[in-house]
C-alpha atoms as a PDB file:
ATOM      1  CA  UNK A   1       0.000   0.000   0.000  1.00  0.00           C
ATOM      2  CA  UNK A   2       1.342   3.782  -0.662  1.00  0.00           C
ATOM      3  CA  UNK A   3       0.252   6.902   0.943  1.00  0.00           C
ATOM      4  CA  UNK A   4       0.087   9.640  -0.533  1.00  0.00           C
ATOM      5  CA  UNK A   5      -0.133  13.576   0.925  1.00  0.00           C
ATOM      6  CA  UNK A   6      -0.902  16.175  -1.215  1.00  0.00           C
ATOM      7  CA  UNK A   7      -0.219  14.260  -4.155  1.00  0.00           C
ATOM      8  CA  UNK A   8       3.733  13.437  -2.996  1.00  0.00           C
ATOM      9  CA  UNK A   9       4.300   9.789  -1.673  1.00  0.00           C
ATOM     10  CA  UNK A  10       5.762   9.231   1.231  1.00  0.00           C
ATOM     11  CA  UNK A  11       8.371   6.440   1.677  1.00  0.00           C
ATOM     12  CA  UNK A  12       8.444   6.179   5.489  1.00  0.00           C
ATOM     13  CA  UNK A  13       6.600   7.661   8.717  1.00  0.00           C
ATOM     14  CA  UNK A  14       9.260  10.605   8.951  1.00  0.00           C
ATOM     15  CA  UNK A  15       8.719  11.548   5.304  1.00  0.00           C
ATOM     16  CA  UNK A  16       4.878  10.889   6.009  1.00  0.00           C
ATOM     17  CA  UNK A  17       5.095  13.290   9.146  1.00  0.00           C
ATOM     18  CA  UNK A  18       7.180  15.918   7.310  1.00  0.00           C
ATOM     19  CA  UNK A  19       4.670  15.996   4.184  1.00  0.00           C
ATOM     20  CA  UNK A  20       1.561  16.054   6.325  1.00  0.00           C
ATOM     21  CA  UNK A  21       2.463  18.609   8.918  1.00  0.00           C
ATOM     22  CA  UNK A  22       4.875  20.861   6.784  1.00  0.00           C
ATOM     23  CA  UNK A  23       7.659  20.320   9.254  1.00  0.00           C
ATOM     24  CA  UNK A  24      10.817  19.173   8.451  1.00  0.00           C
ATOM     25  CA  UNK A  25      11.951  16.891  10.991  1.00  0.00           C
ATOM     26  CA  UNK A  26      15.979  17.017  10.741  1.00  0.00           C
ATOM     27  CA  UNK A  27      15.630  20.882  10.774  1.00  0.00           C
ATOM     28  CA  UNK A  28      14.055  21.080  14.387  1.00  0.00           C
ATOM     29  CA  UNK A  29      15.742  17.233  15.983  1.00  0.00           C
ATOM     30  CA  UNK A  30      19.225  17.333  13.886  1.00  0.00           C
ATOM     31  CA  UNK A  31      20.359  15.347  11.375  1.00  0.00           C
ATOM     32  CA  UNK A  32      20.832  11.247  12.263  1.00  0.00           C
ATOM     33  CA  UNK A  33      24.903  12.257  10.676  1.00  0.00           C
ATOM     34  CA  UNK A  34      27.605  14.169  11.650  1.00  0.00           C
ATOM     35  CA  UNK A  35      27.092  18.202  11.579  1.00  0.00           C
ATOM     36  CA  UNK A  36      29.773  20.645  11.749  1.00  0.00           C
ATOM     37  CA  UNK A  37      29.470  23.367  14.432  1.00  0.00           C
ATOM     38  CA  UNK A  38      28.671  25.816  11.464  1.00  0.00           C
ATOM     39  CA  UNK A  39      26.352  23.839  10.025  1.00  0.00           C
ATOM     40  CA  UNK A  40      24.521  23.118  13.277  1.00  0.00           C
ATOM     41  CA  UNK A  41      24.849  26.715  13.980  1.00  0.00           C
ATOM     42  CA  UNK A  42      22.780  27.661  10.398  1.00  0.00           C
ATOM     43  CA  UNK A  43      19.988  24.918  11.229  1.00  0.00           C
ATOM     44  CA  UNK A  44      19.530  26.137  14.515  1.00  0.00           C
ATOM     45  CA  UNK A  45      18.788  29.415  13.827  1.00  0.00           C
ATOM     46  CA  UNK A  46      16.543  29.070  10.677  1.00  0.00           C
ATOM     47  CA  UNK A  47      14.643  26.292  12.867  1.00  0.00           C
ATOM     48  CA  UNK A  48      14.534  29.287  15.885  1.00  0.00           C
ATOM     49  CA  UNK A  49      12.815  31.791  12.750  1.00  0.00           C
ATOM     50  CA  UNK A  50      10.554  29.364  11.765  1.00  0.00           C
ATOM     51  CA  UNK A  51       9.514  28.362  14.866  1.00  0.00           C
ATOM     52  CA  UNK A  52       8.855  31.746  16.137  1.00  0.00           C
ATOM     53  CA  UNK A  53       6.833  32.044  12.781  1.00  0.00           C
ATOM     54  CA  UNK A  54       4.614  29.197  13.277  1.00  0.00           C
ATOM     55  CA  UNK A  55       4.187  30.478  17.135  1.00  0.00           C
ATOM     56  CA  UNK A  56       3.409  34.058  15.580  1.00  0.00           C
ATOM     57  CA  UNK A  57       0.961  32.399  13.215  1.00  0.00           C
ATOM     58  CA  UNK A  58      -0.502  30.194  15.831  1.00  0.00           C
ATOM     59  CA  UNK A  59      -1.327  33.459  18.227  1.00  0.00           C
ATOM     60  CA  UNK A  60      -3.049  35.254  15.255  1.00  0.00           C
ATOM     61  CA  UNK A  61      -5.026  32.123  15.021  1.00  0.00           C
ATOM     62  CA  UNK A  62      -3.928  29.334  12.671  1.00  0.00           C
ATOM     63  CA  UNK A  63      -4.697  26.479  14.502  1.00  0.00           C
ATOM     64  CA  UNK A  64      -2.836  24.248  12.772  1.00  0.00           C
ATOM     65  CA  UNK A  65       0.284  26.937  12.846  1.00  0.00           C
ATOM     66  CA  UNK A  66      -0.046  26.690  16.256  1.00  0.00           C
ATOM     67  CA  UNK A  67      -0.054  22.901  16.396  1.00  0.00           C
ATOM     68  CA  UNK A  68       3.368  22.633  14.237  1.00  0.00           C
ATOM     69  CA  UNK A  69       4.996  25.124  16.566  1.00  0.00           C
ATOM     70  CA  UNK A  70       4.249  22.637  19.852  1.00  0.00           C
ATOM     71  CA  UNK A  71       5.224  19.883  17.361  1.00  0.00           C
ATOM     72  CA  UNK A  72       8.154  21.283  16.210  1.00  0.00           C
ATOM     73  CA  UNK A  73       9.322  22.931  19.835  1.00  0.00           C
ATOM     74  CA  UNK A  74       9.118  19.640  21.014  1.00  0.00           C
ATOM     75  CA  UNK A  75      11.307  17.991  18.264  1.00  0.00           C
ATOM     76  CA  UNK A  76      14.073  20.588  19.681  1.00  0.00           C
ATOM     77  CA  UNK A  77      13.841  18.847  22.687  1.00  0.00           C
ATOM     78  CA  UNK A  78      15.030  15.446  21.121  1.00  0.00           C
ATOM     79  CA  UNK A  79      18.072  13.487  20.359  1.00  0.00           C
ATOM     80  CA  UNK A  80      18.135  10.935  17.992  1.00  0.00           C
ATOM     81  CA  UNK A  81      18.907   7.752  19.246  1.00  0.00           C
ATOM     82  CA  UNK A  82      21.709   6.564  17.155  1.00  0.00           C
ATOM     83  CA  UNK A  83      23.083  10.218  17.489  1.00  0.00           C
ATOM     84  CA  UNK A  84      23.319   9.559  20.970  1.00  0.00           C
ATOM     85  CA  UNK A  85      24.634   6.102  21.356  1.00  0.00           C
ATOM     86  CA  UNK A  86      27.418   7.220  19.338  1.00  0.00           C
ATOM     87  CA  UNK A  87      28.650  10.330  21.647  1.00  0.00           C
ATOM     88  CA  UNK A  88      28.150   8.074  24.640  1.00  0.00           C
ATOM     89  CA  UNK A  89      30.389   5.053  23.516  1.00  0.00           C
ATOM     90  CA  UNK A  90      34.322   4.672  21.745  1.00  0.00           C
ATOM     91  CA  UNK A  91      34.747   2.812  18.940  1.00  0.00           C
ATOM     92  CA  UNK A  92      36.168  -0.361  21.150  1.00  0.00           C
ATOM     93  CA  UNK A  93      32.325  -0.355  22.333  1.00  0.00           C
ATOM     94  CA  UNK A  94      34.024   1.086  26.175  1.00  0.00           C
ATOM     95  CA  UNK A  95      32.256   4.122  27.657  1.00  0.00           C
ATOM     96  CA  UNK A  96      33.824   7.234  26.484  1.00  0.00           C
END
């Protein structure tokens, strides 16, 4: 079965999430790879303008501007896993 939104298909539950909501999920969490400090730098603050755009359109009453912005915030708020796992152990699988 495929699922479509807005006539793109989506090819897994992230790219189904980004298409439906509008929200670009590696923006707001980080990227799964490696980032620079410059290029985490850039992301950060376009996802800190967008997010303060979708909060701005959320108080002047879109609804579902105002849903992206919690959505979003919240996706700050994360790590990804595998991102994790990797700053927490050496490559000899000891604690770092």
């Amino acid at each position: 079965m495929r699922t479509f939104v807005a006539g793109q298909e989506a090819y897994g539950e992230a790219e189904f999430a980004e298409l439906a909501l509008g929200i670009d999920i590696d923006l707001f969490r980080g990227p799964l790879h490696e980032e620079t400090d410059i290029e985490r730098a850039a992301r950060e603050d376009a996802a800190r303008d967008i997010l303060a755009d979708l909060v701005a359109m959320g108080a002047d009453g879109d609804e579902v501007a105002g849903w992206d912005a919690l959505y979003a915030d919240a996706l700050t708020h994360t790590v990804p896993f595998l991102r994790a796992a990797r700053g927490q152990y050496s490559g000899a699988g000891e604690a770092a």
